[in-house]
N, C-alpha and C. Protein backbone atom coordinates (compact mmCIF):
# COMPACT_ATOMS: atom_id res chain seq x y z
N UNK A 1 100.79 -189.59 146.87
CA UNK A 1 101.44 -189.12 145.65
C UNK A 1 101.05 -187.68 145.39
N UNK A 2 101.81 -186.97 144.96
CA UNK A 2 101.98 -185.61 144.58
C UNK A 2 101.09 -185.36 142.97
N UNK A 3 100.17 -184.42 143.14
CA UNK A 3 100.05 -184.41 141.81
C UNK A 3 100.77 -183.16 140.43
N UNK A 4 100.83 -183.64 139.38
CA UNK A 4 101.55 -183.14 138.77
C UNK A 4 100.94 -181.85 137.68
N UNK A 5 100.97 -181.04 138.27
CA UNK A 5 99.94 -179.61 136.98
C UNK A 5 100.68 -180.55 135.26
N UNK A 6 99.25 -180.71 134.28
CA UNK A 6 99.26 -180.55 132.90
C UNK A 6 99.56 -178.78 132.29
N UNK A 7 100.56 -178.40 131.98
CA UNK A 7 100.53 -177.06 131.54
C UNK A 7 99.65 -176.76 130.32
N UNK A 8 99.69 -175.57 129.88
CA UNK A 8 98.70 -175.17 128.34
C UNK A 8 99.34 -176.11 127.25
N UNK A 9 100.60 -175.86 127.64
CA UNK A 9 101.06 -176.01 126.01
C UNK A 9 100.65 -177.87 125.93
N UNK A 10 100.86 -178.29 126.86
CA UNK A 10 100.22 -179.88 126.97
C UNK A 10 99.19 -180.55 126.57
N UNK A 11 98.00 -179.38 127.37
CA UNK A 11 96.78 -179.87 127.34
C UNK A 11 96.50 -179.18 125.19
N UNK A 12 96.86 -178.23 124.77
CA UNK A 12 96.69 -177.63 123.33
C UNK A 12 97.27 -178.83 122.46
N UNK A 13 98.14 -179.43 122.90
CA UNK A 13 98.97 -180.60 122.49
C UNK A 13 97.54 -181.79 122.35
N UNK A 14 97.37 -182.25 123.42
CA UNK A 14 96.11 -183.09 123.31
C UNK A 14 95.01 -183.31 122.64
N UNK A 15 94.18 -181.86 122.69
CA UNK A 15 93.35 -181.16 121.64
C UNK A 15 93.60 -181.69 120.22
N UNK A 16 94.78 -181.18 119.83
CA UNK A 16 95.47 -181.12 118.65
C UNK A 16 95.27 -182.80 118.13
N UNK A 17 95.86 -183.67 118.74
CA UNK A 17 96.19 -184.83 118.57
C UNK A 17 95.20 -185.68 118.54
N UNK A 18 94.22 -185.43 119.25
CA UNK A 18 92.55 -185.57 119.93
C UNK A 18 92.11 -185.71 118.80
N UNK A 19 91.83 -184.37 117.59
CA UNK A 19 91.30 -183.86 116.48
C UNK A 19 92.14 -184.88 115.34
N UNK A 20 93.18 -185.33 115.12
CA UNK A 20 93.68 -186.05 114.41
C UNK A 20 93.24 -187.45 114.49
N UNK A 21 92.62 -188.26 115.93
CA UNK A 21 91.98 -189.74 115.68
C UNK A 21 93.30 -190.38 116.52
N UNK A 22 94.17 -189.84 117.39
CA UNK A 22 94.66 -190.44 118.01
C UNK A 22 93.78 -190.87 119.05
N UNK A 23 94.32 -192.50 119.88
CA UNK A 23 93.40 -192.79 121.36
C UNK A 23 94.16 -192.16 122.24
N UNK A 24 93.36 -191.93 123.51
CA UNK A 24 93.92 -191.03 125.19
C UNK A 24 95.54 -192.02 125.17
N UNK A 25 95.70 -193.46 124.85
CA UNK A 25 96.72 -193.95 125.45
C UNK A 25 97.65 -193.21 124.41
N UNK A 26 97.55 -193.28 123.74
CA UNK A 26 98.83 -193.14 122.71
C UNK A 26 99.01 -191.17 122.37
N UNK A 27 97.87 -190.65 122.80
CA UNK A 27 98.28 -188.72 123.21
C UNK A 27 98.89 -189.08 124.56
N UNK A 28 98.79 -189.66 125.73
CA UNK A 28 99.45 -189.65 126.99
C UNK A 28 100.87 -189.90 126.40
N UNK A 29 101.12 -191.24 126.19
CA UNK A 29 102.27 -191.40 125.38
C UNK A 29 102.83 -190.57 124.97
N UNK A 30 102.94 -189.11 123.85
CA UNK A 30 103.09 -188.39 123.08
C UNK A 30 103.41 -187.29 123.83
N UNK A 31 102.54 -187.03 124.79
CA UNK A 31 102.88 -185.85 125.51
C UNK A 31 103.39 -185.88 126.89
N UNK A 32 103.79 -187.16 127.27
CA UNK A 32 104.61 -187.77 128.29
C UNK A 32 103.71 -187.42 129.59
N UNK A 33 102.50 -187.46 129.41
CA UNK A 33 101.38 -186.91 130.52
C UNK A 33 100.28 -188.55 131.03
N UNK A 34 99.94 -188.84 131.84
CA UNK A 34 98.68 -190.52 131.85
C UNK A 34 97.22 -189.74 131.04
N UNK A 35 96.85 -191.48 130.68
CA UNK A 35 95.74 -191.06 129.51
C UNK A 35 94.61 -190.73 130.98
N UNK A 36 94.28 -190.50 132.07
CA UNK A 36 93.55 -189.93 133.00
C UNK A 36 93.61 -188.43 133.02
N UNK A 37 94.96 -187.77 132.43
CA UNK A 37 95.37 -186.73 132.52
C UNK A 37 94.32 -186.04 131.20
N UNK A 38 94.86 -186.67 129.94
CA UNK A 38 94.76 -186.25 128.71
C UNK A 38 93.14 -186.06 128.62
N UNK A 39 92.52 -187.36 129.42
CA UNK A 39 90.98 -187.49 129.53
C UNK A 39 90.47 -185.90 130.15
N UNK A 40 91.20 -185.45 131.43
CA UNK A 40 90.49 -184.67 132.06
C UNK A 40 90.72 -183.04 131.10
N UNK A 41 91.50 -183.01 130.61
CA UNK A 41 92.33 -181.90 129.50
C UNK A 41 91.48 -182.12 128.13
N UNK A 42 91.02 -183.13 127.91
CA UNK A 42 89.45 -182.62 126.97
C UNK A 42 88.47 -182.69 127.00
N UNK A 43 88.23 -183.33 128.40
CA UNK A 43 86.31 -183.03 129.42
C UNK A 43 86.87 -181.47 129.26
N UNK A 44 87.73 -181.07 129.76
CA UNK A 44 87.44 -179.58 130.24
C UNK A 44 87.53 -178.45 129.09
N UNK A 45 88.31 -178.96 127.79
CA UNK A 45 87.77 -178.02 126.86
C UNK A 45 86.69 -178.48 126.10
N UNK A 46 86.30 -179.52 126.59
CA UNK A 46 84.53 -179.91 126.13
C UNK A 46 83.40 -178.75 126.46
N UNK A 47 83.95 -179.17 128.07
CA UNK A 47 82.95 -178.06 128.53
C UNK A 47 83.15 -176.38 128.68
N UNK A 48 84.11 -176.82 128.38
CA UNK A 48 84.69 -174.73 128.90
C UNK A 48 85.15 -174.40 127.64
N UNK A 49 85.59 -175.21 126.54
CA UNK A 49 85.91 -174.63 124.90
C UNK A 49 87.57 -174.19 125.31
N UNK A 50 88.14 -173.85 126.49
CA UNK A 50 89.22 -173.34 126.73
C UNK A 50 90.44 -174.37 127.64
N UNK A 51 91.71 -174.05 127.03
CA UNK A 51 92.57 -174.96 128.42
C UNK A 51 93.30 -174.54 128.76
N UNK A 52 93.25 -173.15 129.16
CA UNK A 52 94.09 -172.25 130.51
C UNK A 52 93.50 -172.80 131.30
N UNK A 53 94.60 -172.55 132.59
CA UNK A 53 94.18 -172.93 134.06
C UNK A 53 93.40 -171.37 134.54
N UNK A 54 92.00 -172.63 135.53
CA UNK A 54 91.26 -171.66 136.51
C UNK A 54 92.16 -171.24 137.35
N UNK A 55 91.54 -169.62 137.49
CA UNK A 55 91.81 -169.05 138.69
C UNK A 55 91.61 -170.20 139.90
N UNK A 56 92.90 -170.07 140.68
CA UNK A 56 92.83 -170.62 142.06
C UNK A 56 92.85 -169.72 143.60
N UNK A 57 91.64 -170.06 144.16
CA UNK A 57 92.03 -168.96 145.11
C UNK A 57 92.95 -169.23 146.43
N UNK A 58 93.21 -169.21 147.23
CA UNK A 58 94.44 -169.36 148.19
C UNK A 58 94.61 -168.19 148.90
N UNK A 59 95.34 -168.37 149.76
CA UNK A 59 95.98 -167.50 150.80
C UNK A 59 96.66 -166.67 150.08
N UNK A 60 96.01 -165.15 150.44
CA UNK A 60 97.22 -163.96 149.56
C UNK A 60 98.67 -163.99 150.53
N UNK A 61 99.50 -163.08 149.78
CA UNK A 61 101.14 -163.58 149.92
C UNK A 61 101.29 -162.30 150.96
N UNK A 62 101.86 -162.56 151.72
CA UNK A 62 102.30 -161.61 153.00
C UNK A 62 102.86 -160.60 152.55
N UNK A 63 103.84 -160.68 151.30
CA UNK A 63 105.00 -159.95 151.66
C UNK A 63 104.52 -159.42 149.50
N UNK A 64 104.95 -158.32 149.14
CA UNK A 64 105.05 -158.44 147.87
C UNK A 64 106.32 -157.46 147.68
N UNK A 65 106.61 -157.09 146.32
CA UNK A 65 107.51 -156.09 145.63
C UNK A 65 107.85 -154.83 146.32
N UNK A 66 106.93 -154.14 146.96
CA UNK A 66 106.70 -153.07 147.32
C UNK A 66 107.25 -152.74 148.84
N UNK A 67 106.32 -154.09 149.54
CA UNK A 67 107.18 -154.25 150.96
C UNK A 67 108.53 -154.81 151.29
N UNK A 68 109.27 -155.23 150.14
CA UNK A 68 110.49 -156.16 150.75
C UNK A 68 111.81 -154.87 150.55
């Protein structure tokens, strides 16, 4: 199975809903995301206070703006 990126506006969604006394099942529900998702989207602004996505590093792109 493919996994599916939670975007900002998702995971801020969660937070939000989190802070109101909703449970993980019923924010998954809400934000059409699994409560595994919603779980890992407020471990990580637990620990990091933030829910932008980390830098990912990867293979730079061959080709850019300049060369095409």
């Amino acid at each position: 199975m493919t996994q599916k990126n939670v975007d900002e506006y998702q995971r801020a969604q969660c937070i939000a809903l989190r802070k109101t006394g909703m449970s993980y099942h019923a924010i998954g529900i809400n934000a059409g995301i699994s409560r595994a998702s919603v779980q890992g989207a407020l471990k990580r602004f637990e620990e990091t206070g933030d829910f932008q996505d980390h830098h990912r590093c990867g293979r730079l792109k061959k080709l850019n703006r300049q060369n095409v």
